[in-house]
Protein backbone atom coordinates (compact mmCIF):
# COMPACT_ATOMS: atom_id res chain seq x y z
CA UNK A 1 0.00 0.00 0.00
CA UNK A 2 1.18 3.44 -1.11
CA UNK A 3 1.34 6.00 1.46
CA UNK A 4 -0.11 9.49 0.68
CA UNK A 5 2.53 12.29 0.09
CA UNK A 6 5.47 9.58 -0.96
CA UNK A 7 5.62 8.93 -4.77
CA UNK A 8 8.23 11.22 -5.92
CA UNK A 9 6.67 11.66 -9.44
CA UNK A 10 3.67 13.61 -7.73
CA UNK A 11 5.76 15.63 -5.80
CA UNK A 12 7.84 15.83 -9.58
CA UNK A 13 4.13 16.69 -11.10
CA UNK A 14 3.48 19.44 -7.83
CA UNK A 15 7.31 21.30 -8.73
CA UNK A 16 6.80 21.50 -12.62
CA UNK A 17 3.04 22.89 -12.24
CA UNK A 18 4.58 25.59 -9.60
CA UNK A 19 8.04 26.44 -12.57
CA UNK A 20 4.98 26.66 -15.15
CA UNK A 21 3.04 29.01 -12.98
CA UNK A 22 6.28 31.67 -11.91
CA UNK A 23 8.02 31.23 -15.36
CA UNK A 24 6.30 34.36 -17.04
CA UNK A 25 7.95 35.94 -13.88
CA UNK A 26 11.35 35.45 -15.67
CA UNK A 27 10.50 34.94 -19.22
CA UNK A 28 9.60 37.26 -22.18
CA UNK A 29 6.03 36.38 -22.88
CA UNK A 30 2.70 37.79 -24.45
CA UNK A 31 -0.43 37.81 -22.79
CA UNK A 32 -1.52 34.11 -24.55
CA UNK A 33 1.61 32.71 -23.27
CA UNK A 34 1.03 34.35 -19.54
CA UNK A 35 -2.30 32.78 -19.28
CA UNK A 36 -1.85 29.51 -20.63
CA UNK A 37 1.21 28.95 -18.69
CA UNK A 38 -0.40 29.90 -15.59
CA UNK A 39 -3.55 28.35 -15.90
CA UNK A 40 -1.47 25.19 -16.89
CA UNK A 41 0.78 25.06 -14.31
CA UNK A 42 -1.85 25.63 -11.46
CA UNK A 43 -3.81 22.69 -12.86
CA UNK A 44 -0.62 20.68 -13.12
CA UNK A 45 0.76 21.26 -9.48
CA UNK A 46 -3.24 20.64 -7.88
CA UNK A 47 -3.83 17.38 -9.83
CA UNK A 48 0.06 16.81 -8.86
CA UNK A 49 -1.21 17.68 -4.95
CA UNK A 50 -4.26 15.65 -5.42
CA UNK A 51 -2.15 12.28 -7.06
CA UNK A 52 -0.02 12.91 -3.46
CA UNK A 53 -2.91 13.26 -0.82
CA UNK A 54 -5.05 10.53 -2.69
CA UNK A 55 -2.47 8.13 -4.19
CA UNK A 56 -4.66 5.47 -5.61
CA UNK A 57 -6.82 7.82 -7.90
CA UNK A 58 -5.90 6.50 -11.11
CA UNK A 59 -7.88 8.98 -13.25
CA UNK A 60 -5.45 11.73 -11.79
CA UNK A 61 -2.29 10.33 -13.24
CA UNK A 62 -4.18 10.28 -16.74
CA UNK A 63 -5.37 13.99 -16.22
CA UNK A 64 -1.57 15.00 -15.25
CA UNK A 65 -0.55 13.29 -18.81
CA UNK A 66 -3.67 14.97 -20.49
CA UNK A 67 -2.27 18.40 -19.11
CA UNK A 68 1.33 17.85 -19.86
CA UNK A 69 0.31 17.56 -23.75
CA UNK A 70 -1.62 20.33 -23.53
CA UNK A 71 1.40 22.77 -22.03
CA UNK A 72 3.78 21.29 -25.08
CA UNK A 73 1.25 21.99 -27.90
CA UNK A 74 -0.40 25.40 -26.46
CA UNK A 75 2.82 27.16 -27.93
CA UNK A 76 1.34 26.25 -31.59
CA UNK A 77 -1.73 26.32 -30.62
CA UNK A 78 -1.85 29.88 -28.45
CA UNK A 79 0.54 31.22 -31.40
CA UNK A 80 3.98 31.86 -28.72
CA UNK A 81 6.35 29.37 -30.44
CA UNK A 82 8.44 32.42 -31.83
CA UNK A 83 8.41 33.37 -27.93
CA UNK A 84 11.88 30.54 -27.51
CA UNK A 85 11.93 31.12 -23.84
CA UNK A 86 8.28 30.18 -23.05
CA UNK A 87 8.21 28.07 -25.89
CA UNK A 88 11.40 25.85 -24.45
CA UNK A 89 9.69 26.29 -20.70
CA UNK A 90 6.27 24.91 -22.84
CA UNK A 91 7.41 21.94 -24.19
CA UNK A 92 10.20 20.63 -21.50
CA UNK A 93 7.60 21.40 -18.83
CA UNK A 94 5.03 19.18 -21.18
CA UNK A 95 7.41 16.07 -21.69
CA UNK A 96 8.30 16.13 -18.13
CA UNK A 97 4.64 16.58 -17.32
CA UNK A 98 3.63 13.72 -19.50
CA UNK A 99 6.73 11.54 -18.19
CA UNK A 100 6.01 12.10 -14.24
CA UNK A 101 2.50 11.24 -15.10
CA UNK A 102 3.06 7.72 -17.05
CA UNK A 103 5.97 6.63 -14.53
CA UNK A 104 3.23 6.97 -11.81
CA UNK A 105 0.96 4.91 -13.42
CA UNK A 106 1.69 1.53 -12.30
CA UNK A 107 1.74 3.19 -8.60
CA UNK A 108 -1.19 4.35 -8.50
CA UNK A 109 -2.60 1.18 -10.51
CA UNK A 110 -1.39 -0.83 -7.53
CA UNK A 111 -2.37 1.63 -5.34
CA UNK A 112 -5.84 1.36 -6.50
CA UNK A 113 -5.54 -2.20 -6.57
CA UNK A 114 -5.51 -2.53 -2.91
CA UNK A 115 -7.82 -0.02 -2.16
CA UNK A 116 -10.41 -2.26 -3.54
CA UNK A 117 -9.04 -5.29 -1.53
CA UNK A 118 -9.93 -3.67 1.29
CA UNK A 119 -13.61 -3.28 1.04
């Protein structure tokens, strides 16, 4: 059984959501960029807060990888790709995103699993 707060790839999930958030902080963006980035990377670090205080919701792990391929394609899609800092912060952020999500997975699979022993 999984312990809530442990699996380093929510915690992983939590940090890129918060770099997401901040990077317009640092970063030459335009207002699409801002937003999307922000929006983004709240959504990533609370599903990423939600995978860690409920460990064997499965359905979160698939929304963190949903979310994670939304961040790398909004620079096409929100027209910022000629923006290379956001862009760069976009897509890395996305692949990790998407990469944090899959490895937790089986975790939260097994998790899951024995959450339904138990009844």
């Amino acid at each position: 059984m999984v312990k809530p707060w442990t699996r380093w790839q929510d915690w992983a999930e939590v940090v890129l959501g918060v770099v997401a958030l901040l990077s317009p902080i640092w970063l030459s963006v335009s207002t699409a960029a801002t937003w999307t980035m922000v929006v983004l990377g709240v959504l990533i670090a609370i599903d990423g807060l939600w995978s860690l205080a409920a460990p064997g919701t499965v359905a979160s792990e698939w929304i963190q990888i949903v979310l994670g391929v939304l961040l790398f394609i909004s620079p096409w899609v929100m027209g910022y790709s000629a923006l290379t800092g956001a862009a760069w912060t976009s897509w890395i952020i996305g692949v990790l995103t998407v990469i944090a999500g899959v490895a937790a997975l089986p975790a939260a699979n097994a998790a899951h699993q024995g959450l339904a022993g138990q009844h």
